[in-house]
PDB file of N, CA and C in Angstrom:
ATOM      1  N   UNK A   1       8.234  -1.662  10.932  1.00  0.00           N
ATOM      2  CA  UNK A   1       7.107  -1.013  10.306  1.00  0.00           C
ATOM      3  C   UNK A   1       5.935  -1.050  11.270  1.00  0.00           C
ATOM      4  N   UNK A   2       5.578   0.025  11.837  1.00  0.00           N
ATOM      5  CA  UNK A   2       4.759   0.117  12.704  1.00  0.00           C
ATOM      6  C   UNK A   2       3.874   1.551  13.092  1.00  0.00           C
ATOM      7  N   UNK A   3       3.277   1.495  13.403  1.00  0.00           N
ATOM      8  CA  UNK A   3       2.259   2.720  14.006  1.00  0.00           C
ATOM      9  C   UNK A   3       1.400   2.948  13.055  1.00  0.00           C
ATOM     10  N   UNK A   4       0.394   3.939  13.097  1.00  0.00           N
ATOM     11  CA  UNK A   4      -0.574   4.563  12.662  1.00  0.00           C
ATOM     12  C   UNK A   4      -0.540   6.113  12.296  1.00  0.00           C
ATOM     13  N   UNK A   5       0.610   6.789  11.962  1.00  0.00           N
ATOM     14  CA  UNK A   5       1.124   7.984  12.313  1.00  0.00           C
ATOM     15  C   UNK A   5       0.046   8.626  10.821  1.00  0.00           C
ATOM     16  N   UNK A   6      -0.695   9.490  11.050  1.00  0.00           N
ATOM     17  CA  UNK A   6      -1.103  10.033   9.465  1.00  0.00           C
ATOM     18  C   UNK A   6      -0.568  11.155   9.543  1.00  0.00           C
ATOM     19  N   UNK A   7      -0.111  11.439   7.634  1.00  0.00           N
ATOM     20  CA  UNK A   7      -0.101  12.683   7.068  1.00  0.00           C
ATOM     21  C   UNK A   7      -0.187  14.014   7.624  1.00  0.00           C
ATOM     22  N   UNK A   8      -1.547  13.803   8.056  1.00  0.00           N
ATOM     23  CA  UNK A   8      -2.402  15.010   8.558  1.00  0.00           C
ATOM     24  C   UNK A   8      -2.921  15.202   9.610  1.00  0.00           C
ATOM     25  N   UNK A   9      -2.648  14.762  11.005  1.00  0.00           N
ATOM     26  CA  UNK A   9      -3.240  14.524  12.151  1.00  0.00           C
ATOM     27  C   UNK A   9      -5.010  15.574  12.148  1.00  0.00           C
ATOM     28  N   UNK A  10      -5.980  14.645  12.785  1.00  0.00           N
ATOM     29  CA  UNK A  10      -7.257  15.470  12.433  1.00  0.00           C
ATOM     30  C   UNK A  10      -7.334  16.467  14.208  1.00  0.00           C
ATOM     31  N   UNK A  11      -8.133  17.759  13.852  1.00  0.00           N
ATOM     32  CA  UNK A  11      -8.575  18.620  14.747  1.00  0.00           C
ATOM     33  C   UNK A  11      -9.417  17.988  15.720  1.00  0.00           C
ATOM     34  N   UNK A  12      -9.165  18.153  17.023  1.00  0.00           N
ATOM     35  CA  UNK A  12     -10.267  17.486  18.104  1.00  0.00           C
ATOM     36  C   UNK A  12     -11.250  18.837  17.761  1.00  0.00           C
ATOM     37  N   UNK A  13     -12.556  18.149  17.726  1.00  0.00           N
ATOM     38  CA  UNK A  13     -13.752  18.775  17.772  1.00  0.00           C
ATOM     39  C   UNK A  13     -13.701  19.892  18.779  1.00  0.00           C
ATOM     40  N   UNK A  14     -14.233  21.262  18.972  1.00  0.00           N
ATOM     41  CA  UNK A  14     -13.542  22.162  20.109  1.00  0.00           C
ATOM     42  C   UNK A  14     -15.474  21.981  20.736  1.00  0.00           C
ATOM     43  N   UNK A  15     -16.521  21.413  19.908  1.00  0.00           N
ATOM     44  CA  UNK A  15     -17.567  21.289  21.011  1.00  0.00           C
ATOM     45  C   UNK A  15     -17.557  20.220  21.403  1.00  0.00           C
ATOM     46  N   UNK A  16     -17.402  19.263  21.380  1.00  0.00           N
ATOM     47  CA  UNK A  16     -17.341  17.347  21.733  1.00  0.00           C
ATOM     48  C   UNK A  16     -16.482  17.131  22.253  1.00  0.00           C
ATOM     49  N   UNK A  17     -15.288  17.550  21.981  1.00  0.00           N
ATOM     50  CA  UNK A  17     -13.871  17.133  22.404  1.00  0.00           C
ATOM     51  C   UNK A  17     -13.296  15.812  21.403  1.00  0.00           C
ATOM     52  N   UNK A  18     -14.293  15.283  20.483  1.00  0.00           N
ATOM     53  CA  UNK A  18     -13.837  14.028  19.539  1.00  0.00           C
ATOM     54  C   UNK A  18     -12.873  14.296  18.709  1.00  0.00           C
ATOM     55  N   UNK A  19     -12.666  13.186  18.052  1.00  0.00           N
ATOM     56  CA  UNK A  19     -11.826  13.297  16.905  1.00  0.00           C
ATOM     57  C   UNK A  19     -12.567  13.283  15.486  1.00  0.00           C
ATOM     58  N   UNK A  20     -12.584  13.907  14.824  1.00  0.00           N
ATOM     59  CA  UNK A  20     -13.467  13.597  13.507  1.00  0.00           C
ATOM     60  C   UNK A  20     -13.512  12.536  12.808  1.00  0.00           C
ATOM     61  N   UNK A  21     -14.728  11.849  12.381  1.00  0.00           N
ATOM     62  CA  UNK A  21     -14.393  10.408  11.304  1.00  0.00           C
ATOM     63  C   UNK A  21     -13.475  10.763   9.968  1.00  0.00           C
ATOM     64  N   UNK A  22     -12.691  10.532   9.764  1.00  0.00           N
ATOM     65  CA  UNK A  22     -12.230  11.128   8.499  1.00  0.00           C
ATOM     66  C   UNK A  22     -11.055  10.043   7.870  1.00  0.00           C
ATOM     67  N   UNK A  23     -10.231   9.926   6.598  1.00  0.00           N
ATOM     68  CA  UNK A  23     -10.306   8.878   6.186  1.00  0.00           C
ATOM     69  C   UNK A  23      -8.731   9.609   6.144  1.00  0.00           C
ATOM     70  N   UNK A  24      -7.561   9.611   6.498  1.00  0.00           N
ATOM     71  CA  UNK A  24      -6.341  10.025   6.150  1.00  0.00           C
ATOM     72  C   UNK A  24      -5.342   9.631   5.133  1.00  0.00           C
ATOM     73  N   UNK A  25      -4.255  10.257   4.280  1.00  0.00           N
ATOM     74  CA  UNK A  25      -3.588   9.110   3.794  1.00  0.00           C
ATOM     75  C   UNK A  25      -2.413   8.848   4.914  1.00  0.00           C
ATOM     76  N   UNK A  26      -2.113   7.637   5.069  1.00  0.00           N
ATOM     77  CA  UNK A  26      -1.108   7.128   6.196  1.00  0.00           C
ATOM     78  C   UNK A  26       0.515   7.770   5.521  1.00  0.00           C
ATOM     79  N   UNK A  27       0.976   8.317   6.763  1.00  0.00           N
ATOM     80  CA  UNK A  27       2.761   8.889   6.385  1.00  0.00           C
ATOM     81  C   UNK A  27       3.655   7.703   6.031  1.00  0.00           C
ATOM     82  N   UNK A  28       4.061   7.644   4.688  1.00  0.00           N
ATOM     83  CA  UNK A  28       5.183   6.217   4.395  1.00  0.00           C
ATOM     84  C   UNK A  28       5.763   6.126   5.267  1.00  0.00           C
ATOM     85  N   UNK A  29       5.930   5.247   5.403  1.00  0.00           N
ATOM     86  CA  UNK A  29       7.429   3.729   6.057  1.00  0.00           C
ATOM     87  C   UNK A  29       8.479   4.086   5.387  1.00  0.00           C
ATOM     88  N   UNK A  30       8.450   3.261   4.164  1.00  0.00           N
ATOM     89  CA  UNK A  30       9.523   3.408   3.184  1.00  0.00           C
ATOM     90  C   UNK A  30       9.147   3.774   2.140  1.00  0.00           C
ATOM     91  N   UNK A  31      10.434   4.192   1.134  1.00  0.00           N
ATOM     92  CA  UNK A  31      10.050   4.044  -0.261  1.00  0.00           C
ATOM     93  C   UNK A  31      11.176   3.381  -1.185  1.00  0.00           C
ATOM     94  N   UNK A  32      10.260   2.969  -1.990  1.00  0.00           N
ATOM     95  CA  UNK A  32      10.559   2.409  -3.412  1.00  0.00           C
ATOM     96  C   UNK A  32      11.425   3.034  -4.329  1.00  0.00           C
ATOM     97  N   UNK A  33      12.087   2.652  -5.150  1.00  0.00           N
ATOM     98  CA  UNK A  33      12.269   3.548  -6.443  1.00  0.00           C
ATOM     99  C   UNK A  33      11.638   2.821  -7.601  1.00  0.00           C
ATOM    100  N   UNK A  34      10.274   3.531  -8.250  1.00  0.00           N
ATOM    101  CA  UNK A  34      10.152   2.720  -9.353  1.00  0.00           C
ATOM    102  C   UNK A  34      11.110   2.629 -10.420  1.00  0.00           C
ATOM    103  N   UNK A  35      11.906   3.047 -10.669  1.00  0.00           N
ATOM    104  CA  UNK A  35      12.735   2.813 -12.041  1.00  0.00           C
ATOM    105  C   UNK A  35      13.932   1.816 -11.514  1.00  0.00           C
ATOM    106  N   UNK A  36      13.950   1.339 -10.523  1.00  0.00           N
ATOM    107  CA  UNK A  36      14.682   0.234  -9.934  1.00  0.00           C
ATOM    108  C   UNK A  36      13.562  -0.972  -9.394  1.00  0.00           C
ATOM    109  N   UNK A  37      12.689  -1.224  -9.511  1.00  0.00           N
ATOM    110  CA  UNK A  37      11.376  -2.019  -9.202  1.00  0.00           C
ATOM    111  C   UNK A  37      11.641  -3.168  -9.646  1.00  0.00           C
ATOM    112  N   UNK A  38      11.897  -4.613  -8.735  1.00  0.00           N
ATOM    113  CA  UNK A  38      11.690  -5.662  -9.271  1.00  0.00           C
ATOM    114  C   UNK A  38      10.566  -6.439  -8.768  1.00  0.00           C
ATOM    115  N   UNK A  39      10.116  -7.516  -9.658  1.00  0.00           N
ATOM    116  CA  UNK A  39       9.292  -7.585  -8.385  1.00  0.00           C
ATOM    117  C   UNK A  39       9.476  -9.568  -8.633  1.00  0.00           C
ATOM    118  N   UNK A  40       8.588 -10.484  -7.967  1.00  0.00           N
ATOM    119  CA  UNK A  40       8.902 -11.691  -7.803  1.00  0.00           C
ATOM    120  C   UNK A  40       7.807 -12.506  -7.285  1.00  0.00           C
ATOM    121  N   UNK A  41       7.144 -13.519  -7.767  1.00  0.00           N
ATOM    122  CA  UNK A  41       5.956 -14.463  -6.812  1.00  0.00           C
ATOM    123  C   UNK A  41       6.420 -15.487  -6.805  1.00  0.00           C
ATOM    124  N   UNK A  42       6.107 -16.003  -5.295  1.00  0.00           N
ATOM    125  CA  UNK A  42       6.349 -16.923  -4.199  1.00  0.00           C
ATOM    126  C   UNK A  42       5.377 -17.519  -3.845  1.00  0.00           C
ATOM    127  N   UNK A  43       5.684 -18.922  -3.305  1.00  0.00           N
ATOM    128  CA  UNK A  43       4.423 -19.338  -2.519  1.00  0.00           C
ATOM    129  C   UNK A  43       5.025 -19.732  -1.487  1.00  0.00           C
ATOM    130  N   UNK A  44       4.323 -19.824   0.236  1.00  0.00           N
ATOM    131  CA  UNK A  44       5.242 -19.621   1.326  1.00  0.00           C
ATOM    132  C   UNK A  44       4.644 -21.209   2.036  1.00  0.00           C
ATOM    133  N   UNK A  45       4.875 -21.807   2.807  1.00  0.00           N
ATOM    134  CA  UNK A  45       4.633 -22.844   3.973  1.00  0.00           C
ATOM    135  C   UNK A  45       3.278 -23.393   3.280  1.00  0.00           C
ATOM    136  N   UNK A  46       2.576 -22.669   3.973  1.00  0.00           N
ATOM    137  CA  UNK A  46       1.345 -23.031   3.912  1.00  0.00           C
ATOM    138  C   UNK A  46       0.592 -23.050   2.138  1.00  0.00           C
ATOM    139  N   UNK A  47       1.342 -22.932   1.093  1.00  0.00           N
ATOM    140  CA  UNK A  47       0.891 -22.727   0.047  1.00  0.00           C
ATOM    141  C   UNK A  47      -0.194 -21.393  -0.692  1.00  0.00           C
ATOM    142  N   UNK A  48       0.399 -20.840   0.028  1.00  0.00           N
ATOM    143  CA  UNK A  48      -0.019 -19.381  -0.205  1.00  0.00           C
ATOM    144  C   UNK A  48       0.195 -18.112  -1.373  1.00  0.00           C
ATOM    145  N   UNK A  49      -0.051 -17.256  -1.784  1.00  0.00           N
ATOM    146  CA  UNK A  49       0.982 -16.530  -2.356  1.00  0.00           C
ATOM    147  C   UNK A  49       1.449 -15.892  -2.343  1.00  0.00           C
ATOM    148  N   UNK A  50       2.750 -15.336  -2.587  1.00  0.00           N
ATOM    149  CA  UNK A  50       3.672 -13.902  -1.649  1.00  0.00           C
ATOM    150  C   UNK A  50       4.106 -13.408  -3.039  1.00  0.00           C
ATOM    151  N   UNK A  51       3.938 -11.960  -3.424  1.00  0.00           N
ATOM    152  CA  UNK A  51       4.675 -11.248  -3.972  1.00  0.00           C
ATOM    153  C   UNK A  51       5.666 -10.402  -3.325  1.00  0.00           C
ATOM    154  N   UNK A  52       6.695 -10.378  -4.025  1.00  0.00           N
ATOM    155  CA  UNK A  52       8.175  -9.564  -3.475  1.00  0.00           C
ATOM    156  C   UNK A  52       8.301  -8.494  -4.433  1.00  0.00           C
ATOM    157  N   UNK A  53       8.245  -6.845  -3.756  1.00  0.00           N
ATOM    158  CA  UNK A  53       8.257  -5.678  -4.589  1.00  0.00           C
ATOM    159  C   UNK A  53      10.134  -5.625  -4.082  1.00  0.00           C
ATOM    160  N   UNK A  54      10.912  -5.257  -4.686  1.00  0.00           N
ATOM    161  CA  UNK A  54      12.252  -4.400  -4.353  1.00  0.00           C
ATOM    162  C   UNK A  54      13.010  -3.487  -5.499  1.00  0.00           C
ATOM    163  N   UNK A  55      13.566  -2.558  -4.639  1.00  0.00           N
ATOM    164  CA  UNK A  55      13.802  -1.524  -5.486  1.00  0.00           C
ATOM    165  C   UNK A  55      15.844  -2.397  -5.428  1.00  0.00           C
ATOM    166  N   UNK A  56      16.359  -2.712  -5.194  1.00  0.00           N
ATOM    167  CA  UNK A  56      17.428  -3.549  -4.508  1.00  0.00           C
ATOM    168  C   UNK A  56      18.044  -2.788  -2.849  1.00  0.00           C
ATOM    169  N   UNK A  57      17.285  -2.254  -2.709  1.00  0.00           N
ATOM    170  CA  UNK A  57      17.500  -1.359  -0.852  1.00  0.00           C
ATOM    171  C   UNK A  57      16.479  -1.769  -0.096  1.00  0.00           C
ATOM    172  N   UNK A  58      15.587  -1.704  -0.578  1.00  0.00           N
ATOM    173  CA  UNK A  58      13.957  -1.627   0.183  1.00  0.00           C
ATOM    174  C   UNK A  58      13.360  -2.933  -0.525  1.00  0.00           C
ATOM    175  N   UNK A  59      12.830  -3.598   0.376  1.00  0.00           N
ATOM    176  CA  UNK A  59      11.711  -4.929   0.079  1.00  0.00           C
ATOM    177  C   UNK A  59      10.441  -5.177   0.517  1.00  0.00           C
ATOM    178  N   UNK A  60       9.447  -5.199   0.149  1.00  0.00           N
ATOM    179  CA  UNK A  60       7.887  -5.144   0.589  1.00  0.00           C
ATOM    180  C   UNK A  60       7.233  -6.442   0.437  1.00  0.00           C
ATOM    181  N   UNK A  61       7.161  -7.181   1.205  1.00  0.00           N
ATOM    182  CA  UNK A  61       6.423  -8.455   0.895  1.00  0.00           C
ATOM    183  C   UNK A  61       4.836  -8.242   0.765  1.00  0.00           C
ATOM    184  N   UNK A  62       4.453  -9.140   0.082  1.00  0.00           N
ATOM    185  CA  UNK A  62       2.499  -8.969   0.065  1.00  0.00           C
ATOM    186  C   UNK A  62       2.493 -10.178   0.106  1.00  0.00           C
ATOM    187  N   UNK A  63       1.472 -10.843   1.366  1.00  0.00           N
ATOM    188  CA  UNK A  63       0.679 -11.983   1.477  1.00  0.00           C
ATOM    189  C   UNK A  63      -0.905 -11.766   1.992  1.00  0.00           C
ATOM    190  N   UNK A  64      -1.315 -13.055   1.775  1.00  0.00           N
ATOM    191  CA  UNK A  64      -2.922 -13.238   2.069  1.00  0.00           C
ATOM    192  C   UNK A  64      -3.097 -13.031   3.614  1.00  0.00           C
ATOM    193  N   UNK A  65      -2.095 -13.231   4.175  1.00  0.00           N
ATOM    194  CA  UNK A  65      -2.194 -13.065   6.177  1.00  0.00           C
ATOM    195  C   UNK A  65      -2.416 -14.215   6.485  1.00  0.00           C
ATOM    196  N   UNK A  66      -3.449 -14.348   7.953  1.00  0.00           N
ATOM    197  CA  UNK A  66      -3.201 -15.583   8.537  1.00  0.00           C
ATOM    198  C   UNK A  66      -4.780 -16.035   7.500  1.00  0.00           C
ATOM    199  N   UNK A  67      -5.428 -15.340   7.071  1.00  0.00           N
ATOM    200  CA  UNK A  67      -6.690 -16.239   7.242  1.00  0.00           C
ATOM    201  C   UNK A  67      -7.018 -16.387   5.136  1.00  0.00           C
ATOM    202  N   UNK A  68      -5.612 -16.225   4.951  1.00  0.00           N
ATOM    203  CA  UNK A  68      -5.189 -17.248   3.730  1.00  0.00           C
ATOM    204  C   UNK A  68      -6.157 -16.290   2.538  1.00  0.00           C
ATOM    205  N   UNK A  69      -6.569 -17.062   1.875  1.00  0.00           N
ATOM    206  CA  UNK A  69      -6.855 -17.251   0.219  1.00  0.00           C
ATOM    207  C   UNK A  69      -8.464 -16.880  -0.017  1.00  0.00           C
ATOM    208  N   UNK A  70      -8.735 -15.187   0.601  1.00  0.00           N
ATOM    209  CA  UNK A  70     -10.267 -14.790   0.311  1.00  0.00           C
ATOM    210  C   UNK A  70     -10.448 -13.834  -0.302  1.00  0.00           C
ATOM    211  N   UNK A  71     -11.853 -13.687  -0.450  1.00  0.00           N
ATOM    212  CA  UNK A  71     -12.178 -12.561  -1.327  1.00  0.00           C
ATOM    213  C   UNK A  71     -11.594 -11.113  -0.850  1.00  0.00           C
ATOM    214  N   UNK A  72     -11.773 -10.768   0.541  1.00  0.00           N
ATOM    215  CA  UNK A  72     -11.328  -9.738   1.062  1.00  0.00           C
ATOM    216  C   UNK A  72      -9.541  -9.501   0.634  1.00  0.00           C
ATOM    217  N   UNK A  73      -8.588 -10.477   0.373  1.00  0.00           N
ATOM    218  CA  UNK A  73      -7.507 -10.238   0.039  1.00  0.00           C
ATOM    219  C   UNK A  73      -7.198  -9.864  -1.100  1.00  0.00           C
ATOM    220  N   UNK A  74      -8.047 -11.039  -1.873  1.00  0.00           N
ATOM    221  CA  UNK A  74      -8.319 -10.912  -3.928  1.00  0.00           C
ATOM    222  C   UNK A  74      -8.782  -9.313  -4.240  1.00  0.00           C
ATOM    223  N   UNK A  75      -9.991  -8.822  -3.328  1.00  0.00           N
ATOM    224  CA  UNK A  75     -10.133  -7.533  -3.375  1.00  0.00           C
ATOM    225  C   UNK A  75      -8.687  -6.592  -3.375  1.00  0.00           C
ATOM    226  N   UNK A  76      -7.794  -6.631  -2.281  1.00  0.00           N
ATOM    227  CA  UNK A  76      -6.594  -5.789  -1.618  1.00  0.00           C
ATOM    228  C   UNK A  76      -5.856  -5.765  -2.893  1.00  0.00           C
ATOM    229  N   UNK A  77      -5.701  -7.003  -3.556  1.00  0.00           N
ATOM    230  CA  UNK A  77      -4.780  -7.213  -4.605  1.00  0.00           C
ATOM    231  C   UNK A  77      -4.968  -6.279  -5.757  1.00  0.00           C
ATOM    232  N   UNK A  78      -6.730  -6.961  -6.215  1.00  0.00           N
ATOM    233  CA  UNK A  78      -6.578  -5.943  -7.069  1.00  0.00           C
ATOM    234  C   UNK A  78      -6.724  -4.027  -7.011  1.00  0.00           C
ATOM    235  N   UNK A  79      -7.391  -3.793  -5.670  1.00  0.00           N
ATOM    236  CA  UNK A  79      -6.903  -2.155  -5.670  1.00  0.00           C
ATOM    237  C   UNK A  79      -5.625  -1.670  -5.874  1.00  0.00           C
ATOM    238  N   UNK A  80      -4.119  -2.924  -5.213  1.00  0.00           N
ATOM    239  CA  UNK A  80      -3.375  -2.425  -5.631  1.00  0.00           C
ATOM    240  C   UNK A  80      -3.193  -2.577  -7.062  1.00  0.00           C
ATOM    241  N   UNK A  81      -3.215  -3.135  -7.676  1.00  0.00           N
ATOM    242  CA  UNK A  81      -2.941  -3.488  -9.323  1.00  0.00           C
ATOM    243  C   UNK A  81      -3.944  -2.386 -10.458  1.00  0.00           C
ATOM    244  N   UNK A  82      -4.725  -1.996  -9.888  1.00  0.00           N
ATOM    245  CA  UNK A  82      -5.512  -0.426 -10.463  1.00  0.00           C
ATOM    246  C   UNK A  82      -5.140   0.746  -9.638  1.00  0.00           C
ATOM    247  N   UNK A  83      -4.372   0.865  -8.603  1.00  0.00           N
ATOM    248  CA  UNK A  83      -3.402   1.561  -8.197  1.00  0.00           C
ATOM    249  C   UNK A  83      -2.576   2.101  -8.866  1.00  0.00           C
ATOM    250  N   UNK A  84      -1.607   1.123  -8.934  1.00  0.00           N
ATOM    251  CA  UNK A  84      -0.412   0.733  -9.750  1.00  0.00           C
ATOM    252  C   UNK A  84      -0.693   0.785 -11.313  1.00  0.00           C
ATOM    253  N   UNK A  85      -1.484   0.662 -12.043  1.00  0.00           N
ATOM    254  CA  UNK A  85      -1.924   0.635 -13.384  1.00  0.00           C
ATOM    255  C   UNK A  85      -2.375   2.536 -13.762  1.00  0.00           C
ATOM    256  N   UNK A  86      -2.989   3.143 -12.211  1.00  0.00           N
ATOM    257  CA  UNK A  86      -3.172   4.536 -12.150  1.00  0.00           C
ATOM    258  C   UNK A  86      -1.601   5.304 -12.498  1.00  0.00           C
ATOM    259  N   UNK A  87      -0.615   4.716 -11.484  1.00  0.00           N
ATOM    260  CA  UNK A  87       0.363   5.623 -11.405  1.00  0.00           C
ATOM    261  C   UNK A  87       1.223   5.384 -12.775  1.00  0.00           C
ATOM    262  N   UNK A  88       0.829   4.279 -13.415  1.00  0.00           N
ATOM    263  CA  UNK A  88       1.924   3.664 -14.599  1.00  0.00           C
ATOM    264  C   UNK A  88       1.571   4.767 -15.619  1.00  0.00           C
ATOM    265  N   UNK A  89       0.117   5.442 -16.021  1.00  0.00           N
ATOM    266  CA  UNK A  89      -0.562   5.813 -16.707  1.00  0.00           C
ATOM    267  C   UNK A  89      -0.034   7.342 -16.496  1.00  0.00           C
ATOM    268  N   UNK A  90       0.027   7.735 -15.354  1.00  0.00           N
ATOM    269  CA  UNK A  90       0.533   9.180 -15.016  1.00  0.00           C
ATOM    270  C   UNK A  90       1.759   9.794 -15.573  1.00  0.00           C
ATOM    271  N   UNK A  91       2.954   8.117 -15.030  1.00  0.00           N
ATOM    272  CA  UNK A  91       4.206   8.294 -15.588  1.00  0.00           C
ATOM    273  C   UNK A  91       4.528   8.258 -16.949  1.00  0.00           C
ATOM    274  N   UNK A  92       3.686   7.498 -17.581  1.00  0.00           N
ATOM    275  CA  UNK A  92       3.971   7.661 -19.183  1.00  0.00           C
ATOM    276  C   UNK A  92       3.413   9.440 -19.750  1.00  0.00           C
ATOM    277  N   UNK A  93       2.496   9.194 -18.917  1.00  0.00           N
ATOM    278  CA  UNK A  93       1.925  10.822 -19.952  1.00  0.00           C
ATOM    279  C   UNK A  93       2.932  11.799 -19.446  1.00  0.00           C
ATOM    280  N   UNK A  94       3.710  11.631 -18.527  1.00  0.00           N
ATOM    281  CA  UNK A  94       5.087  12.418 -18.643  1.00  0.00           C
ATOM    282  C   UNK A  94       4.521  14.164 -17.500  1.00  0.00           C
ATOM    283  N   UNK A  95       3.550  14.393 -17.051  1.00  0.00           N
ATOM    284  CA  UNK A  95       3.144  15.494 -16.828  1.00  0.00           C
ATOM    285  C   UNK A  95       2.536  15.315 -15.409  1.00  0.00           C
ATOM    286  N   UNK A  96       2.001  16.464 -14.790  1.00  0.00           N
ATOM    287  CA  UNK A  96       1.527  16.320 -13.363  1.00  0.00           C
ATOM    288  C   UNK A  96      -0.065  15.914 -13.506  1.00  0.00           C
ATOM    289  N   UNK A  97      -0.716  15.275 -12.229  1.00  0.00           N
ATOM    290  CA  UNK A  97      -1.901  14.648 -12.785  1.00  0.00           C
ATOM    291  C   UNK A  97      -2.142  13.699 -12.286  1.00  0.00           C
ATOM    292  N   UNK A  98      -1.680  13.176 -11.162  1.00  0.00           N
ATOM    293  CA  UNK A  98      -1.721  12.065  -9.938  1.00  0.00           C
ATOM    294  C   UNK A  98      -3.640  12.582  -9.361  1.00  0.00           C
TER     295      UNK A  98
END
């Protein structure tokens, strides 16, 4: 799992020659199947905490990184979990609307 590859590669500026500031969504790695979704919490070495997403093919670990147990991670967590609470909400109403 590696690179920076986006979606949408941005236009070099044709007067500057820059790249535009602009915010992309990144091209998946992998995917999931939610209707096969398990998921699992761990705590690793250092007493940390690791959640395990798997669909039983694909596995996604989530940890705090090296610099452990902060607000900046507690933040990460919960965007994903109102993320994830977004897309749960989509799939029940059964219709398009992401």
């Amino acid at each position: 799992m590696g690179g920076t590859e986006l979606a949408d590669e941005p236009v070099i500026d044709g007067n500057t020659g820059d790249l535009p500031r602009r915010l992309g969504i990144p091209a998946p790695v992998v995917s999931i199947r939610i209707d096969g979704i398990q998921a699992f919490r761990m705590i690793d070495d250092d007493d940390g905490p690791i959640l395990i997403i798997t669909d039983g093919d694909t596995t996604v670990e989530f940890s705090c990184g090296f610099s452990g147990r902060t607000q900046v991670a507690a933040l990460g967590a919960e965007r994903l979990a109102e993320a994830t609470r977004a897309y749960a909400l989509v799939v029940e109403a059964g219709g398009p609307g992401w």
